[in-house]
C-alpha atoms as a PDB file:
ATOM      1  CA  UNK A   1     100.112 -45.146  98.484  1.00  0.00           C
ATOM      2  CA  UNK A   2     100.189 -46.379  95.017  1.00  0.00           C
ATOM      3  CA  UNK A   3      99.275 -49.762  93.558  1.00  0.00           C
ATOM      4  CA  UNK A   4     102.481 -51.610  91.855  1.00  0.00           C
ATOM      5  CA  UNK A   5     100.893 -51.520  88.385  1.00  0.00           C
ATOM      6  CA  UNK A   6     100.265 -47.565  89.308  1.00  0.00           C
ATOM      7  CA  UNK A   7     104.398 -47.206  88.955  1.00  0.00           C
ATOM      8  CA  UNK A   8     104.866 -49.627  85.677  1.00  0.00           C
ATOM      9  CA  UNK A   9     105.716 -47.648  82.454  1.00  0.00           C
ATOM     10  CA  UNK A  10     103.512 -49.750  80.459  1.00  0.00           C
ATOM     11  CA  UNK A  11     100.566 -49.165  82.457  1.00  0.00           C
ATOM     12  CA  UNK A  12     100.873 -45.709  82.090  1.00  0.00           C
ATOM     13  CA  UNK A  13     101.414 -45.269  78.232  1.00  0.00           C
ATOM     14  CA  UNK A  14      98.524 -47.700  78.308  1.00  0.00           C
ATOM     15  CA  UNK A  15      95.904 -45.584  79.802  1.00  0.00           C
ATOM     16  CA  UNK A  16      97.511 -42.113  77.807  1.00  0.00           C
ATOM     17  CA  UNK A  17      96.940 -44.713  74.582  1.00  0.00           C
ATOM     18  CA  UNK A  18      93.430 -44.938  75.925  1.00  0.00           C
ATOM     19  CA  UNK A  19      92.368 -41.478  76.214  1.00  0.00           C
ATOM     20  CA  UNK A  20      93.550 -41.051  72.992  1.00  0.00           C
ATOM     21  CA  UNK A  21      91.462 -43.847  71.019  1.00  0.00           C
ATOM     22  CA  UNK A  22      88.108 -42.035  73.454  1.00  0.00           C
ATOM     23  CA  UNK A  23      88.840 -39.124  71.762  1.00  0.00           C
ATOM     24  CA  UNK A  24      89.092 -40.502  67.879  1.00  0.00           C
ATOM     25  CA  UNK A  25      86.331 -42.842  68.800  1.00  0.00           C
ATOM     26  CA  UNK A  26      84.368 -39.510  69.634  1.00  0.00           C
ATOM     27  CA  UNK A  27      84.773 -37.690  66.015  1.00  0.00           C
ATOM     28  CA  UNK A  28      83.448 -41.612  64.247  1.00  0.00           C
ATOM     29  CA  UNK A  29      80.176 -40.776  62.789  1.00  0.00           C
ATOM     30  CA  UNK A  30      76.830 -41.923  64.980  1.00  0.00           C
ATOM     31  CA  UNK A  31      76.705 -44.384  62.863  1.00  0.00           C
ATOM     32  CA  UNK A  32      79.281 -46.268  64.254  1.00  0.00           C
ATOM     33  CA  UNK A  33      78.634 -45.394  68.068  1.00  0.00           C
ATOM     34  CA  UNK A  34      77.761 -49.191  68.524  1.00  0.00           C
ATOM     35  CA  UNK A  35      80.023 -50.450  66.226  1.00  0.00           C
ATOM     36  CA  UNK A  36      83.270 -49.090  65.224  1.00  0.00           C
ATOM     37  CA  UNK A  37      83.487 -46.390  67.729  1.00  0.00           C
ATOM     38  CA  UNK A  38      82.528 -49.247  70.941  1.00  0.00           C
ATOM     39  CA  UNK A  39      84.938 -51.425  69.698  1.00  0.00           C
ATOM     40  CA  UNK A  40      88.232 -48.677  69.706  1.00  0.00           C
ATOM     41  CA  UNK A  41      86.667 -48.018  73.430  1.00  0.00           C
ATOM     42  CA  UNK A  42      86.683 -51.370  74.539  1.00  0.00           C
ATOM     43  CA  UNK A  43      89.776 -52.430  73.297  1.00  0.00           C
ATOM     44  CA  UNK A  44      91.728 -49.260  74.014  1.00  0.00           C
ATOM     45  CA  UNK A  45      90.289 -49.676  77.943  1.00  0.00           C
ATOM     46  CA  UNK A  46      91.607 -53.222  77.941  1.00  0.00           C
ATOM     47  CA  UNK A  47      94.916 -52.527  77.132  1.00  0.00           C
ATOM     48  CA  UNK A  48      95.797 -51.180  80.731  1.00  0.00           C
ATOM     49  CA  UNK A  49      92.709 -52.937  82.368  1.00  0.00           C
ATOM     50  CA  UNK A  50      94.692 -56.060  81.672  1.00  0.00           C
ATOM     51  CA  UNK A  51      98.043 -54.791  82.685  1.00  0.00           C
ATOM     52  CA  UNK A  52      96.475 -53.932  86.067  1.00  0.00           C
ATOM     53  CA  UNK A  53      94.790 -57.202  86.659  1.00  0.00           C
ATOM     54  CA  UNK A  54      97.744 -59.263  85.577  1.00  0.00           C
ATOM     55  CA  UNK A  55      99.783 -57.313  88.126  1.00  0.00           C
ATOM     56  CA  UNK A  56      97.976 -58.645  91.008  1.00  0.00           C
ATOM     57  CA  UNK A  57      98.737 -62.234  90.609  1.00  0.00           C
ATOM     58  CA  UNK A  58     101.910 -63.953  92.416  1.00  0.00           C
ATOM     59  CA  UNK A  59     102.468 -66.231  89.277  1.00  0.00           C
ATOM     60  CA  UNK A  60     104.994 -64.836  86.454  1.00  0.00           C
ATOM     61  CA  UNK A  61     102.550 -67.570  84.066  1.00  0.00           C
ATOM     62  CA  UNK A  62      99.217 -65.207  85.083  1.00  0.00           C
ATOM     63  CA  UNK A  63     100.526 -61.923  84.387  1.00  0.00           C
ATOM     64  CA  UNK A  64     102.254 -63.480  81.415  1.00  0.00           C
ATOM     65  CA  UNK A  65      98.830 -64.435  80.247  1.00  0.00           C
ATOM     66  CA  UNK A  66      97.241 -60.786  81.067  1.00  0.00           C
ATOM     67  CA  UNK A  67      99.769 -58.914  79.229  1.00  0.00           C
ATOM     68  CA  UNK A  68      99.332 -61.655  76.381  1.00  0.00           C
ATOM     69  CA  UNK A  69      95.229 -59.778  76.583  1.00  0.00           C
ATOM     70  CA  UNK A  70      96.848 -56.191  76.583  1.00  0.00           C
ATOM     71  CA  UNK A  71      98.593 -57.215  73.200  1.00  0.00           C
ATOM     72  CA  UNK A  72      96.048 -58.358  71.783  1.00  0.00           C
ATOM     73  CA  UNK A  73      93.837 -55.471  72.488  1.00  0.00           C
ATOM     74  CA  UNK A  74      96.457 -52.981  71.263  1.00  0.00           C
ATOM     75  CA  UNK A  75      96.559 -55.237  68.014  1.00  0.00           C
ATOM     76  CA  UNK A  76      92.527 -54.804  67.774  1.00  0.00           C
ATOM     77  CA  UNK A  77      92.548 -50.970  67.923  1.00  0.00           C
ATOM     78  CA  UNK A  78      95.438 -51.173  65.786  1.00  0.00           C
ATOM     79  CA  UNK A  79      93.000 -52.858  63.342  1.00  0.00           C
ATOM     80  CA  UNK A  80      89.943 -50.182  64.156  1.00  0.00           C
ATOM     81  CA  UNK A  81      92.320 -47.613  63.262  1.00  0.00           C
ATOM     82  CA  UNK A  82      92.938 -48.975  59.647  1.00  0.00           C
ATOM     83  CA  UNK A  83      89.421 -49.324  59.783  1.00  0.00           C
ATOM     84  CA  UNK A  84      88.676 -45.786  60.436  1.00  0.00           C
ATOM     85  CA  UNK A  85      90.966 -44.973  57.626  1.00  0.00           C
ATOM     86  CA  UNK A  86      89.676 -46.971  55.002  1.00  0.00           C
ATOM     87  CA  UNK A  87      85.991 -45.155  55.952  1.00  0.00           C
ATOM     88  CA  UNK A  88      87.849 -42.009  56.239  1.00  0.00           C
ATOM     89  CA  UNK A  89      87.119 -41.221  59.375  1.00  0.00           C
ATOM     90  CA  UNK A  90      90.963 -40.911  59.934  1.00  0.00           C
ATOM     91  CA  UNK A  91      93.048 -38.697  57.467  1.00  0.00           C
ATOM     92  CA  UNK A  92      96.548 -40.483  56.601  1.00  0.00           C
ATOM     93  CA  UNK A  93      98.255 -38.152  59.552  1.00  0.00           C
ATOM     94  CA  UNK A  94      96.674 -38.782  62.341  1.00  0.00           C
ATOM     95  CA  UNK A  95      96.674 -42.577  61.441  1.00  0.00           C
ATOM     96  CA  UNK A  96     100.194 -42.351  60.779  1.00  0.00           C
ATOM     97  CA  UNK A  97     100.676 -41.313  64.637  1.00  0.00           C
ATOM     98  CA  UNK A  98      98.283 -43.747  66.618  1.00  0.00           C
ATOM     99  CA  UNK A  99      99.784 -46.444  64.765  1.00  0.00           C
ATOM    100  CA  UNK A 100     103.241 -45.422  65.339  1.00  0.00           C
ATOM    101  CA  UNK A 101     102.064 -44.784  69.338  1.00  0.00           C
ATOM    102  CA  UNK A 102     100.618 -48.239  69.297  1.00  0.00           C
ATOM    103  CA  UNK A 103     103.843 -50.247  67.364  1.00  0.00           C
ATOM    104  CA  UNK A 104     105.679 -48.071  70.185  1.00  0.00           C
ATOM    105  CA  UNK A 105     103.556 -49.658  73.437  1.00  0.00           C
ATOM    106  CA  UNK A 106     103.352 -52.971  71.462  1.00  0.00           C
ATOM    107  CA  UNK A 107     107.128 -52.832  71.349  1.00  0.00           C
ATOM    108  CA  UNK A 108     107.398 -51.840  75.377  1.00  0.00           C
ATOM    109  CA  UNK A 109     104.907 -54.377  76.065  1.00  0.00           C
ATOM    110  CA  UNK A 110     106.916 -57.336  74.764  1.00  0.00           C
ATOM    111  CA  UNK A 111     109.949 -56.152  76.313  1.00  0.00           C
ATOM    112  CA  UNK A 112     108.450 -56.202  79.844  1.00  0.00           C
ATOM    113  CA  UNK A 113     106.698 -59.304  79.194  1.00  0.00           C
ATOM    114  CA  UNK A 114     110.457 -60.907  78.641  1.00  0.00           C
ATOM    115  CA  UNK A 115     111.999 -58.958  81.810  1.00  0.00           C
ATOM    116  CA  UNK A 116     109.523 -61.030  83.941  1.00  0.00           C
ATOM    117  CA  UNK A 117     110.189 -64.818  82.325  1.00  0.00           C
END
């Protein structure tokens, strides 16, 4: 038996997109472990976290408004990443492919949330 948000593209991209920001938030300095490194955790969990939680609700408007949280959690370890960069924690390769992962999901995100207006 799986849940419905178990079977949803999006949610599963999500959480892959997750694992991946646990393991770049690992190799951030311990400097940033509450910082920099929480903040890529927490919003990289959110991302699918919301998507499952907005699949629950009956209303079109509520998981409208969930998915609305996943974007805006991809957008804020978008912004960690350039972060990371700028400290060079990140060299300009692996940067280039999280972000282009995360513009991908972005981009899948915003075309589901328009298949369920």
């Amino acid at each position: 038996m799986k849940f419905k948000f178990e079977k949803l593209n999006i949610w599963q991209k999500a959480m892959d997109f997750g694992e991946e920001m646990h393991s770049v938030a690992q190799s951030f300095p311990k400097s940033e472990i509450y910082n920099l490194s929480s903040q890529i955790l927490r919003a990289g969990d959110s991302i699918a976290l919301n998507i499952a939680e907005g699949s629950i609700f009956q209303s079109k408007k509520e998981f409208h408004k969930f998915l609305g949280y996943s974007i805006r959690s991809l957008a804020e370890v978008v912004t960690c990443l350039h972060k990371a960069k700028r400290r060079n924690y990140l060299n300009e390769e692996t940067f280039i492919k999280h972000e282009a992962e995360a513009f991908h999901l972005m981009n899948m995100m915003i075309a589901f949330k328009k298949t369920i207006d």
